[in-house]
C-alpha atoms as a PDB file:
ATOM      1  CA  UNK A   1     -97.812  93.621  75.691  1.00  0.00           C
ATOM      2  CA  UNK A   2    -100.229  90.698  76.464  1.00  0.00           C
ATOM      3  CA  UNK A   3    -100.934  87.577  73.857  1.00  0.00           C
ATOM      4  CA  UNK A   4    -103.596  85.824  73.349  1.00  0.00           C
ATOM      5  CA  UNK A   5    -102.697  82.120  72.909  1.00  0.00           C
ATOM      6  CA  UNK A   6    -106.159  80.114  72.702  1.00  0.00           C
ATOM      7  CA  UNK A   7    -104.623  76.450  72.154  1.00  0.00           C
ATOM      8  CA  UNK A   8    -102.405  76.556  75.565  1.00  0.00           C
ATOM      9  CA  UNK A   9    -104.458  74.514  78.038  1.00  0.00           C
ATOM     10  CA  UNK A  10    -101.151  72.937  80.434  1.00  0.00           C
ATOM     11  CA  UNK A  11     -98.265  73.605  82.194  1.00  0.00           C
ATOM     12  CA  UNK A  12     -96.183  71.741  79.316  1.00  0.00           C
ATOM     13  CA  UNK A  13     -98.008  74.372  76.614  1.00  0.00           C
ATOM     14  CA  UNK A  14     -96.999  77.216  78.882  1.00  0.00           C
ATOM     15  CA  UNK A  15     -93.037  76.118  79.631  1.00  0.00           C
ATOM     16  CA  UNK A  16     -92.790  75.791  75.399  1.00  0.00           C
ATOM     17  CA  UNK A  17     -94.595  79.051  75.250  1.00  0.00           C
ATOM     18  CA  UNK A  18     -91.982  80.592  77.695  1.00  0.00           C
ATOM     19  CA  UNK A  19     -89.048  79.154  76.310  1.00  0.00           C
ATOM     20  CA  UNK A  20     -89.892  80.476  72.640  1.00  0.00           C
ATOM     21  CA  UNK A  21     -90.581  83.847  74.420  1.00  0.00           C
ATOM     22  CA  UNK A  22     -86.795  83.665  76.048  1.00  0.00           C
ATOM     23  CA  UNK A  23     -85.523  82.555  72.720  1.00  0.00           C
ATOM     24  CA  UNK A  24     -86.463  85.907  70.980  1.00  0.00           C
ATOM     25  CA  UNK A  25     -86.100  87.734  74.095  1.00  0.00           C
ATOM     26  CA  UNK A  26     -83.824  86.485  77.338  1.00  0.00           C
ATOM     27  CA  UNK A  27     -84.490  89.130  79.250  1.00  0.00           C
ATOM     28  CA  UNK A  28     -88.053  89.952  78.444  1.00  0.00           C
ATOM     29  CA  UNK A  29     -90.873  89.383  81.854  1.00  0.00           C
ATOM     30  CA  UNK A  30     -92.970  87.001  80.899  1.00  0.00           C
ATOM     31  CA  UNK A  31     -96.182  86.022  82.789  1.00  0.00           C
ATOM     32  CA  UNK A  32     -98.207  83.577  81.436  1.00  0.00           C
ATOM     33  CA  UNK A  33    -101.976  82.587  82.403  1.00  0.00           C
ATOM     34  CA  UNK A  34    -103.052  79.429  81.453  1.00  0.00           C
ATOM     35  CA  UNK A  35    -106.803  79.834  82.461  1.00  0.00           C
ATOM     36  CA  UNK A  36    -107.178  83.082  80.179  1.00  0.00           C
ATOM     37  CA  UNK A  37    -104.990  81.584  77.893  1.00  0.00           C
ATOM     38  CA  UNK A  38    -102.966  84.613  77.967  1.00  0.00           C
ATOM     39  CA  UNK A  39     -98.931  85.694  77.613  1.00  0.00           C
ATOM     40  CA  UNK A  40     -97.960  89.513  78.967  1.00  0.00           C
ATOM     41  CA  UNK A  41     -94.704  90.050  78.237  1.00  0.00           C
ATOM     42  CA  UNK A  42     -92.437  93.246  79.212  1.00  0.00           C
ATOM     43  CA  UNK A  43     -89.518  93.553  76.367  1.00  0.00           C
ATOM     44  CA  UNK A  44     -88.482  96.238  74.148  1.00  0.00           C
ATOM     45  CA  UNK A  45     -89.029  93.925  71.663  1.00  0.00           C
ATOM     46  CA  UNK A  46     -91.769  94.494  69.048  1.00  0.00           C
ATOM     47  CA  UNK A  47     -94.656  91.868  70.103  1.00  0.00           C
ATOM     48  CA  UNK A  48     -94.807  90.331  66.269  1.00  0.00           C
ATOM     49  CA  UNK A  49     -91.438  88.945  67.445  1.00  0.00           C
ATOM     50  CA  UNK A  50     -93.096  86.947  69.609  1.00  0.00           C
ATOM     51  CA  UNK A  51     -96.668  85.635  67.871  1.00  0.00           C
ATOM     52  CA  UNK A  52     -93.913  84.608  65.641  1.00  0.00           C
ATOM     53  CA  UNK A  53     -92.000  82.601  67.708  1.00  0.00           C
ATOM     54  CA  UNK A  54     -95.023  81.328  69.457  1.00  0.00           C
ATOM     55  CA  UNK A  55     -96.188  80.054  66.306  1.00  0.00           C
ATOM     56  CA  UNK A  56     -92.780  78.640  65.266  1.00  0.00           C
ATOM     57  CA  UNK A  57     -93.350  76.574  68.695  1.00  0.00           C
ATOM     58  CA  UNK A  58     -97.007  75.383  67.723  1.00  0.00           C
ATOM     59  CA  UNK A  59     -99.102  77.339  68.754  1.00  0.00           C
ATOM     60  CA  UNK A  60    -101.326  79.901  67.170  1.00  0.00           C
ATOM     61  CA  UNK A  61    -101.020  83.233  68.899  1.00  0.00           C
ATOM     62  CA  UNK A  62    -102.063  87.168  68.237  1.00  0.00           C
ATOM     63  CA  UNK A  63    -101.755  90.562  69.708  1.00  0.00           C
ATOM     64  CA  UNK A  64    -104.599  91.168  72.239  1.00  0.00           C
ATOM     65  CA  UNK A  65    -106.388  94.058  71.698  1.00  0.00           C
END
């Protein structure tokens, strides 16, 4: 699944953003690109699991399409 997180613009954005995705998921692939401001993540979770959490961390986040 990939995310669209417009408001992540460092390093420090993109460790919190990582850390909420491990919360919901430890196991989950995470890849994270802060220049397209995008998350792709590879869990068997569903991805409103993690806009959630993303958005429990402070940032706003949504399903790209």
């Amino acid at each position: 699944m990939e995310l669209q997180v417009p408001d992540m613009t460092c390093g420090h954005c993109s460790g919190v953003i990582e850390r909420a995705v491990q919360n919901v998921d430890a196991r989950a692939k995470v890849d994270i690109d802060i220049a397209t401001r995008t998350v792709r993540i590879e869990s068997t979770r569903p991805a409103n699991d993690f806009v959630s959490a993303i958005r429990e961390a402070g940032y706003s986040a949504s399903v790209r399409a």
